[in-house]
Protein backbone atom coordinates (compact mmCIF):
# COMPACT_ATOMS: atom_id res chain seq x y z
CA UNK A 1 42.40 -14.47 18.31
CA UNK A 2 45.66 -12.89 17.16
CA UNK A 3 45.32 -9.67 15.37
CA UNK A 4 45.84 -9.88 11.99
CA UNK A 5 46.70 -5.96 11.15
CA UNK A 6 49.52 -5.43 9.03
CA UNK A 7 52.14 -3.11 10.07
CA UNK A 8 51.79 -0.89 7.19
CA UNK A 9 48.12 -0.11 7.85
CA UNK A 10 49.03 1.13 10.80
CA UNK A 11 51.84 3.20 9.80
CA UNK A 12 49.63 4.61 7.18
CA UNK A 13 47.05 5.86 9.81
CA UNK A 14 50.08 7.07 11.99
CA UNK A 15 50.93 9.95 9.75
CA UNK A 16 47.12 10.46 8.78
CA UNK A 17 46.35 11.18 12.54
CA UNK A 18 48.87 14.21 11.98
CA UNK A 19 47.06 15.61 8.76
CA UNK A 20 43.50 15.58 10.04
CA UNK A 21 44.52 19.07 12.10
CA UNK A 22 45.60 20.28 8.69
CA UNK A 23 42.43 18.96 6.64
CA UNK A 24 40.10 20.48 9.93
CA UNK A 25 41.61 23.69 9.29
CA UNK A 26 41.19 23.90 5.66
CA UNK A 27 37.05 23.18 6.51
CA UNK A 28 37.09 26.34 8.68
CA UNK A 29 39.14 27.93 6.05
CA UNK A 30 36.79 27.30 3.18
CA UNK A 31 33.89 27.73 5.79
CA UNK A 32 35.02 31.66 6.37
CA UNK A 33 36.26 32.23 3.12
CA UNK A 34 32.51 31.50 1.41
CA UNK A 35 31.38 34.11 3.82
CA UNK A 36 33.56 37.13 3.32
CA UNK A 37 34.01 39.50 0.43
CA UNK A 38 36.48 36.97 -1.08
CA UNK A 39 33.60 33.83 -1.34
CA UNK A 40 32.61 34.77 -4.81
CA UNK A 41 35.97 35.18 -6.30
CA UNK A 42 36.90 31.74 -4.78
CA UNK A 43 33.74 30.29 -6.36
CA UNK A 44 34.89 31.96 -9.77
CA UNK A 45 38.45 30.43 -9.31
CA UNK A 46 36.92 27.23 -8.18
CA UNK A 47 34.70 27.67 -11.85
CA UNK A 48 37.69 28.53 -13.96
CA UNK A 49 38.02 25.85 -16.58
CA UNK A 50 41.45 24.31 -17.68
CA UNK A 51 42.83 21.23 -19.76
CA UNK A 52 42.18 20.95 -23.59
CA UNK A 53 40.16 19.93 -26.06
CA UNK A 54 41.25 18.45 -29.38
CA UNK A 55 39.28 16.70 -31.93
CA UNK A 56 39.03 13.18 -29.87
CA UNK A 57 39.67 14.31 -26.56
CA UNK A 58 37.58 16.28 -23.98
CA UNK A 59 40.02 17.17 -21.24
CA UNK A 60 38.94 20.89 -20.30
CA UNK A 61 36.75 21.05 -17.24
CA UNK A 62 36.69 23.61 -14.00
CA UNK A 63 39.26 23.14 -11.14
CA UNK A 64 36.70 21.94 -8.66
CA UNK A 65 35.77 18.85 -11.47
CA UNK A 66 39.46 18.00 -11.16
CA UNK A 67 39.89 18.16 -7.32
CA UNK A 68 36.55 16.21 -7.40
CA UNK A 69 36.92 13.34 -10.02
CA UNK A 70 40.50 13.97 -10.33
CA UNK A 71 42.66 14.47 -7.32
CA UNK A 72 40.08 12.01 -5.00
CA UNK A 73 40.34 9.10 -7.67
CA UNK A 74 44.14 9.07 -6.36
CA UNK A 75 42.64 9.03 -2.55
CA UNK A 76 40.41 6.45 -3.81
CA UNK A 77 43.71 4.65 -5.38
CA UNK A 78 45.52 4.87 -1.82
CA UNK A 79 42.45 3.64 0.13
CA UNK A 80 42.01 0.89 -2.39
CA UNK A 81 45.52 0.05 -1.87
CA UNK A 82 44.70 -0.57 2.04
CA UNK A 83 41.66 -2.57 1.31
CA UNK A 84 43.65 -5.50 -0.98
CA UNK A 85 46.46 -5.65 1.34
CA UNK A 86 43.97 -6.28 4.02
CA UNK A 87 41.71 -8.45 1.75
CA UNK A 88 44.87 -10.59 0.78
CA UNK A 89 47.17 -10.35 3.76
CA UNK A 90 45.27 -9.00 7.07
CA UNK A 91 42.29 -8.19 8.93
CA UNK A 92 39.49 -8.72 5.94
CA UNK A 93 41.28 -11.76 4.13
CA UNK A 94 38.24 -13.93 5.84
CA UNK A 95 35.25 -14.18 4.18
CA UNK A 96 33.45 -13.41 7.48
CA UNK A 97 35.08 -10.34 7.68
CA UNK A 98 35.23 -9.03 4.84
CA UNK A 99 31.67 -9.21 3.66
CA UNK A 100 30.67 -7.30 7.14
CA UNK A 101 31.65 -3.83 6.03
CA UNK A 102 29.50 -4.46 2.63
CA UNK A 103 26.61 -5.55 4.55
CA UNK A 104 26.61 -2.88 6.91
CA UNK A 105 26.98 -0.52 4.11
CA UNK A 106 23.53 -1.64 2.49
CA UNK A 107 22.05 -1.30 6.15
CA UNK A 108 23.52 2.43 6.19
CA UNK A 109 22.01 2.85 2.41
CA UNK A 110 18.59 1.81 2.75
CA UNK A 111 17.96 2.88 6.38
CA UNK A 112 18.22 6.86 5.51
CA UNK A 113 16.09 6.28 2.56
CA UNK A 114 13.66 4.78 4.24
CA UNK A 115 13.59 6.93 7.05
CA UNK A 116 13.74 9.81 4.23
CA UNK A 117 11.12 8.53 2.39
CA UNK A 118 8.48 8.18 5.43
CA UNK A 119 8.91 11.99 6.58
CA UNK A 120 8.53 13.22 3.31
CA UNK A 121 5.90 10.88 1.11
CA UNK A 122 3.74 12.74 -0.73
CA UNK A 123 5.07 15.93 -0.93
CA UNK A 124 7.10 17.55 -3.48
CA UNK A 125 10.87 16.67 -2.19
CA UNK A 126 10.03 13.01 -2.03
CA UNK A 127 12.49 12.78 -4.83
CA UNK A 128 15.46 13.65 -2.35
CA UNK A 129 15.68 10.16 -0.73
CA UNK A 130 18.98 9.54 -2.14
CA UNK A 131 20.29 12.77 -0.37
CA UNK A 132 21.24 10.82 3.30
CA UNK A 133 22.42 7.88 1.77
CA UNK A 134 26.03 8.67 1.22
CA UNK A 135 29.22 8.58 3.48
CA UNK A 136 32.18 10.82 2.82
CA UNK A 137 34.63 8.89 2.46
CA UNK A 138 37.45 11.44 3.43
CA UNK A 139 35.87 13.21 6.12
CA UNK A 140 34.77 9.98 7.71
CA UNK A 141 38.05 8.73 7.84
CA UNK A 142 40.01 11.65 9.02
CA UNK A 143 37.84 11.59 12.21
CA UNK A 144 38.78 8.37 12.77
CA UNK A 145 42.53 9.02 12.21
CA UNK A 146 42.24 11.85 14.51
CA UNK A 147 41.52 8.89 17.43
CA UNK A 148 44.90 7.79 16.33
CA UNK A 149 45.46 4.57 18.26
CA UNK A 150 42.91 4.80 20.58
CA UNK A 151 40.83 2.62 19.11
CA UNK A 152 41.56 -0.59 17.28
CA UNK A 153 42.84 -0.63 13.62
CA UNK A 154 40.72 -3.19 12.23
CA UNK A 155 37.99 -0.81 13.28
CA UNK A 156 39.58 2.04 10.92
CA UNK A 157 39.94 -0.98 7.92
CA UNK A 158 36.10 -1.68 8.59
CA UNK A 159 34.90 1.86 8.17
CA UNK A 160 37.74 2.04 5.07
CA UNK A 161 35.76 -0.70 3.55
CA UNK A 162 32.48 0.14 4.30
CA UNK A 163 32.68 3.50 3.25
CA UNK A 164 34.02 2.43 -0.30
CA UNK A 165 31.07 -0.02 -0.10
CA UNK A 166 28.86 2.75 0.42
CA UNK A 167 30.33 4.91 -2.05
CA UNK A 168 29.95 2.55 -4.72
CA UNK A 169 26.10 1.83 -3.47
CA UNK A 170 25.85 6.00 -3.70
CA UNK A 171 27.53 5.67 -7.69
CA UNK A 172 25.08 3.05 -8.64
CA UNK A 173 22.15 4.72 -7.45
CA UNK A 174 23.28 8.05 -9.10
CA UNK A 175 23.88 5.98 -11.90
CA UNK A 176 20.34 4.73 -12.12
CA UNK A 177 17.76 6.86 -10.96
CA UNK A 178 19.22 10.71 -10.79
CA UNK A 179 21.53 10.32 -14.24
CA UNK A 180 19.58 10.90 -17.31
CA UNK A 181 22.84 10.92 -19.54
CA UNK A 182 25.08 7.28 -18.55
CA UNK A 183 27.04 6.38 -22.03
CA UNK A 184 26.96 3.10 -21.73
CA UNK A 185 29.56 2.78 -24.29
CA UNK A 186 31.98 4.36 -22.19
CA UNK A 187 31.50 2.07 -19.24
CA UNK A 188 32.37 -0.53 -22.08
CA UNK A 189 35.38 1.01 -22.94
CA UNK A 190 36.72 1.44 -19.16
CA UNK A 191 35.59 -2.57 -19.07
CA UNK A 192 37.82 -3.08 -21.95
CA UNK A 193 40.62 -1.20 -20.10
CA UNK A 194 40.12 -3.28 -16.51
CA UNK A 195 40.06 -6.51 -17.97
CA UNK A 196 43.52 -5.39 -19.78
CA UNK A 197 45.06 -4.55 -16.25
CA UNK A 198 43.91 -7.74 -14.74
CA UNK A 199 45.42 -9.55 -17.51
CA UNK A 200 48.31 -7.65 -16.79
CA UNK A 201 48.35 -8.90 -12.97
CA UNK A 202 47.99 -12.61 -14.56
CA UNK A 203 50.89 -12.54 -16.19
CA UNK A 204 52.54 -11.12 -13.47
CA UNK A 205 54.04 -7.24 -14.41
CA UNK A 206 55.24 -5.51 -12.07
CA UNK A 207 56.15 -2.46 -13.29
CA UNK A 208 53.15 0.07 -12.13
CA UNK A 209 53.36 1.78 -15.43
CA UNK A 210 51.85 -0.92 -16.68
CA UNK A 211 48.87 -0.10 -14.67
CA UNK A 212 48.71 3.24 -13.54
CA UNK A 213 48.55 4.48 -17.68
CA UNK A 214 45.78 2.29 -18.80
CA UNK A 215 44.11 3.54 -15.28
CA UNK A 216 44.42 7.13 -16.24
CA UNK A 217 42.84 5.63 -19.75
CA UNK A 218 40.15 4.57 -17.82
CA UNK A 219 39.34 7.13 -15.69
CA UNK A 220 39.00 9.18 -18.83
CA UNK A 221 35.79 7.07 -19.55
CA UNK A 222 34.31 6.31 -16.69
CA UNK A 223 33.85 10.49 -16.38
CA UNK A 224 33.00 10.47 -19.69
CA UNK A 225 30.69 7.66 -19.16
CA UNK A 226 28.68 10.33 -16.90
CA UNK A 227 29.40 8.03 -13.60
CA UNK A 228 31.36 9.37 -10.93
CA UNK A 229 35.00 8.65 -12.23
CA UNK A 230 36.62 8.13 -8.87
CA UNK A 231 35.41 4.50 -9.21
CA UNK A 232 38.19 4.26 -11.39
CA UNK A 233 41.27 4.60 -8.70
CA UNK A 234 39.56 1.73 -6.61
CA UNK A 235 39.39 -0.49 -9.99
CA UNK A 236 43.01 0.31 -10.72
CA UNK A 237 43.78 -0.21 -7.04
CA UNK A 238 42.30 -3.78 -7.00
CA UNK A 239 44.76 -5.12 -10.12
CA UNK A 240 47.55 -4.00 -9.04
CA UNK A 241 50.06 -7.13 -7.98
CA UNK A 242 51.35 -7.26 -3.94
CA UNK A 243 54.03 -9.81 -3.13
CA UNK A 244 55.29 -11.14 0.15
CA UNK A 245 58.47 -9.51 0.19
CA UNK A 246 57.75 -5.78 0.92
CA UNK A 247 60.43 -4.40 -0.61
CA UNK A 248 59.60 -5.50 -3.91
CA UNK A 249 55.83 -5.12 -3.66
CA UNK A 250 54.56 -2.79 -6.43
CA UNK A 251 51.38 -2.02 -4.43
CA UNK A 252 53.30 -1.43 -0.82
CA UNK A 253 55.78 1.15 -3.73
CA UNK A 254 52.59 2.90 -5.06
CA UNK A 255 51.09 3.59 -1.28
CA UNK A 256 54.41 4.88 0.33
CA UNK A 257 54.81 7.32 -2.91
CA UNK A 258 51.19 8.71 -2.83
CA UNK A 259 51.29 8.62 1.40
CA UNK A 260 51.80 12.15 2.33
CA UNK A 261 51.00 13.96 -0.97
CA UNK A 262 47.19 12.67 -0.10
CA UNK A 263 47.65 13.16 3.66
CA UNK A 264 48.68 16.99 3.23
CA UNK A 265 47.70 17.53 -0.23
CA UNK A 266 45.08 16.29 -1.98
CA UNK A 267 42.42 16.06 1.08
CA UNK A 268 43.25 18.92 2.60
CA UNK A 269 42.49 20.96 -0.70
CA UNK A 270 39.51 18.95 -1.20
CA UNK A 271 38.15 20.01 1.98
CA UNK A 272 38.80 23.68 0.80
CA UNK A 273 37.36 23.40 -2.42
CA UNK A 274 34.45 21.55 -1.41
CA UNK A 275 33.15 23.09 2.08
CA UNK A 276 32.08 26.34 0.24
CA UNK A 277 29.10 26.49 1.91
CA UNK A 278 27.54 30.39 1.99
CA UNK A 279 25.27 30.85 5.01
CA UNK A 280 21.82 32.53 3.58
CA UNK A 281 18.45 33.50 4.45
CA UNK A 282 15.66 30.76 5.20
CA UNK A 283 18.10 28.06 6.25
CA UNK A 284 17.51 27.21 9.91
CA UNK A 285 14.00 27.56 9.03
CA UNK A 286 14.57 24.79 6.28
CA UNK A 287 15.83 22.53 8.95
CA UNK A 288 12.24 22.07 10.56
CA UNK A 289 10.26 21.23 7.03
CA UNK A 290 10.61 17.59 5.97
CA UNK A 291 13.33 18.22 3.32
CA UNK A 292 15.13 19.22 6.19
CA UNK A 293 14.16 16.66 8.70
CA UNK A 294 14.36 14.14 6.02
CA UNK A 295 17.89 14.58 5.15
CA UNK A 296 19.05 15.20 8.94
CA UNK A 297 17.23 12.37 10.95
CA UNK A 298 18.41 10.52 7.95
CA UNK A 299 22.26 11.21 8.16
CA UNK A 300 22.69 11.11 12.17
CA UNK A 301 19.86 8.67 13.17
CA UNK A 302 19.27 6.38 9.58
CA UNK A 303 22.93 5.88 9.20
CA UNK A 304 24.13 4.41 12.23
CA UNK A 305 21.04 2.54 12.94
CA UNK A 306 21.27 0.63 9.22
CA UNK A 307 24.88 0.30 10.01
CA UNK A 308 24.87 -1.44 13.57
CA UNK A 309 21.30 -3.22 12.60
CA UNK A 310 22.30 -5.32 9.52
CA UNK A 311 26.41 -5.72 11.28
CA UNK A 312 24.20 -7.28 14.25
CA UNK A 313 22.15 -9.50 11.97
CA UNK A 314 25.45 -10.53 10.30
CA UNK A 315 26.87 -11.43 13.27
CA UNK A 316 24.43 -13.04 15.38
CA UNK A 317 23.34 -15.32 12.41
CA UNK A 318 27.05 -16.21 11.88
CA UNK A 319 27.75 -14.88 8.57
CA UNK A 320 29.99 -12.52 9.96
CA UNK A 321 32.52 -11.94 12.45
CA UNK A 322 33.40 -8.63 14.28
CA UNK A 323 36.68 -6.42 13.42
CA UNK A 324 39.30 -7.98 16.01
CA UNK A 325 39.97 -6.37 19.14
CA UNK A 326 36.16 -4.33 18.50
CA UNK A 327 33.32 -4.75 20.13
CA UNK A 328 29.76 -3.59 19.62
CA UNK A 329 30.14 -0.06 21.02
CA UNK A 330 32.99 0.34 18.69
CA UNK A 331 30.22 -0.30 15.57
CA UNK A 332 28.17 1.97 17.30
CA UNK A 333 30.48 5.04 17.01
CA UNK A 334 31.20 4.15 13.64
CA UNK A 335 27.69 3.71 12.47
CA UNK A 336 27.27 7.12 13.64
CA UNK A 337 30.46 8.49 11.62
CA UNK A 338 28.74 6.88 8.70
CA UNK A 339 26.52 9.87 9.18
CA UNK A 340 28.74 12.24 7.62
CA UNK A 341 27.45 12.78 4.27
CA UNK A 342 28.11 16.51 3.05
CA UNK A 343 30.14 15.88 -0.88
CA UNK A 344 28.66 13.18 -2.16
CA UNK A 345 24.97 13.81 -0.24
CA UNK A 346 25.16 17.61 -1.78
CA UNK A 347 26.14 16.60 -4.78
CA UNK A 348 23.33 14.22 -4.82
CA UNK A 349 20.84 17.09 -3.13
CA UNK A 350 21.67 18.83 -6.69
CA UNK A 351 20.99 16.83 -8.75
CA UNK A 352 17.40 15.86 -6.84
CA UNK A 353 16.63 19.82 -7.04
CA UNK A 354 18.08 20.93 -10.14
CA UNK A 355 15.87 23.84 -11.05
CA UNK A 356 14.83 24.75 -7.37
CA UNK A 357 17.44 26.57 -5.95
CA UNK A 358 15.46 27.46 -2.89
CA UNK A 359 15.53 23.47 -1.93
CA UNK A 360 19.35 23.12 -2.44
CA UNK A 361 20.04 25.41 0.39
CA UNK A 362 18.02 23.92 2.67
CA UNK A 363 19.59 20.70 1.60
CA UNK A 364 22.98 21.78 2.26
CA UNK A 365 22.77 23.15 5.65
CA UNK A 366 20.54 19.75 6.34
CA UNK A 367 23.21 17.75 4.59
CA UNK A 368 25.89 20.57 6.93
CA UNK A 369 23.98 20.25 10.28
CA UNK A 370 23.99 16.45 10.19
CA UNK A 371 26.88 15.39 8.94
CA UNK A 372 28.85 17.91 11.72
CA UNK A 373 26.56 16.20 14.62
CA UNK A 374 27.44 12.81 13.24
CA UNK A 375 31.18 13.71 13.22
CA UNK A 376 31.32 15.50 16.59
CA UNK A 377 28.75 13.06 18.08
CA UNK A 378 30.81 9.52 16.75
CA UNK A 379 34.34 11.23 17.63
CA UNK A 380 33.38 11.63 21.18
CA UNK A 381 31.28 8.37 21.34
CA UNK A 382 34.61 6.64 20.20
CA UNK A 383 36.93 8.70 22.59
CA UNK A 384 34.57 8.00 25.63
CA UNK A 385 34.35 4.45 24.69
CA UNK A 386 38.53 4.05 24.57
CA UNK A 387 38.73 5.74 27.61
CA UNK A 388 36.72 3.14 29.57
């Protein structure tokens, strides 16, 4: 079967391949820095609140909230980008296709919290389950990119979409059981907003002002909403009109501007701002209780098995159809990629353990340990399996 990969996707993974040295070096960076004398400042810059606040708008919140919810809703925008260009012109415009990376994302959902939920039933960090669940989206990725073309694009477009899928899975159930505060009138309001820009798509604007304004407008609520707001660049992503001819393609405009200023921007900071982790007493010894076990086995063993288990069943029962040119040891290193939780899974660890501080650090060197095996362990699976 011809492959059906647009050029642009893989231009846009041609220059990512370049910034994942860059993003790799601000982890060690931010690694070092939370260890030194200068860890706590960063933390207090990282804390330092800006924006404003007027009498109907709420726009003051630390710098890490706007690197976080901020900055990555434009990564989200760019990724979202890739994912209707694929879903309308390329590699996941089949149903068969496309539905593969969303099933494989509720096999690398419920597989960790099962596996979660075994080791640690009945005891007093049952409540974690949620903790492996998650992919990061950006780290996940800029593994792959680092393989460059050594292994197929539509293999980089599946994990793009599955790891959306997954991140939307990890929204909803933060959403539902660990949020004690969703505004549901909020979520009404951004509703309001994304039926406007699909309305806008229908009649057929093309200027992107039309929809990247009312997107800001509804990223505004979604945060305020008390969801995770980055929701709101995939939303805006998904209305936004493409055309045949490239040159006059508002969404092929948007991805070329925000190309490099995410590449070598915006995920390289986030990396610095978010892998702040300070080494302390007690946490290799919280790797062998079941919190620790829990969230580990979860991440590098629940993950990948969820992940290959229900893309198998899809395939074999004929629902589905694998990424062209992949093949199952391809899904295989992916799966285990999909083991890379660490933002979204500490995040999560957080707000599981919010008065126990004792159980977030052992969380977050679990959440550490197995999200760097998964990466090191699925970047070498892959670059074995290209090499034969």
């Amino acid at each position: 079967m011809k492959e059906r990969v647009s050029r642009h996707f893989r231009l846009f993974f041609k220059s990512e391949s370049s910034s994942g040295s860059v993003l790799f070096g601000c982890v060690i960076a931010s690694l070092a820095l939370a260890n030194s004398p200068l860890g706590s400042a960063f933390e207090r810059i990282l804390a330092q609140e800006i924006g404003f606040t007027t009498t109907h708008l709420a726009l003051r919140h630390p710098i890490l909230l706007w690197i976080n919810d901020g900055l990555m809703a434009v990564f989200f925008l760019m990724v979202g980008l890739e994912i209707k260009r694929e879903v309308v012109q390329g590699e996941l415009a089949s149903f068969r296709k496309a539905a593969l990376p969303v099933l494989a994302a509720l096999g690398g959902v419920t597989v960790p919290a099962m596996i979660y939920l075994l080791i640690n039933s009945g005891t007093t960090t049952a409540g974690g389950w949620g903790i492996p669940m998650a992919t990061d989206i950006a780290f996940a990725l800029a593994i792959i990119r680092l393989l460059g073309n050594k292994v197929p694009a539509s293999l980089k477009i599946f994990l793009s979409a599955l790891a959306i899928a997954d991140d939307l899975a990890a929204i909803l159930v933060i959403a539902i059981f660990y949020s004690a505060d969703v505004h549901g009138l909020y979520l009404v309001y951004a509703g309001g907003i994304l039926l406007l820009l699909l309305t806008f798509n229908r009649l057929g604007l093309t200027n992107l002002a039309f929809y990247l304004l009312p997107g800001m407008v509804m990223w505004y609520f979604i945060h305020h909403s008390g969801i995770h707001a980055t929701i709101a660049g995939v939303a805006t992503a998904f209305t936004i009109p493409i055309t045949q001819q490239a040159a006059k393609s508002p969404l092929e405009k948007l991805e070329r501007a925000l190309l490099r200023p995410v590449n070598f921007f915006i995920i390289p900071l986030f990396a610095l701002a978010n892998t702040t982790i300070r080494f302390e007493q007690g946490m290799i010894e919280g790797l062998t209780t079941p919190l620790g076990i829990g969230v580990v086995l979860g991440l590098l063993i629940g993950k990948p098995l969820g992940i290959f288990l229900f893309s198998f069943l899809s395939v074999r029962t004929n629902l589905c159809e694998l990424p062209t040119g992949a093949h199952w040891k391809h899904l295989a290193g992916v799966g285990i990629l999909g083991g890379i939780g660490f933002t979204m899974s500490i995040f999560i660890t957080f707000l599981s353990f919010a008065d126990q501080p004792q159980l977030q650090t052992a969380a977050k060197f679990a959440v550490l340990t197995g999200s760097v095996l998964s990466g090191g362990i699925g970047y070498f699976s892959l670059l074995v399996i290209s090499k034969k």
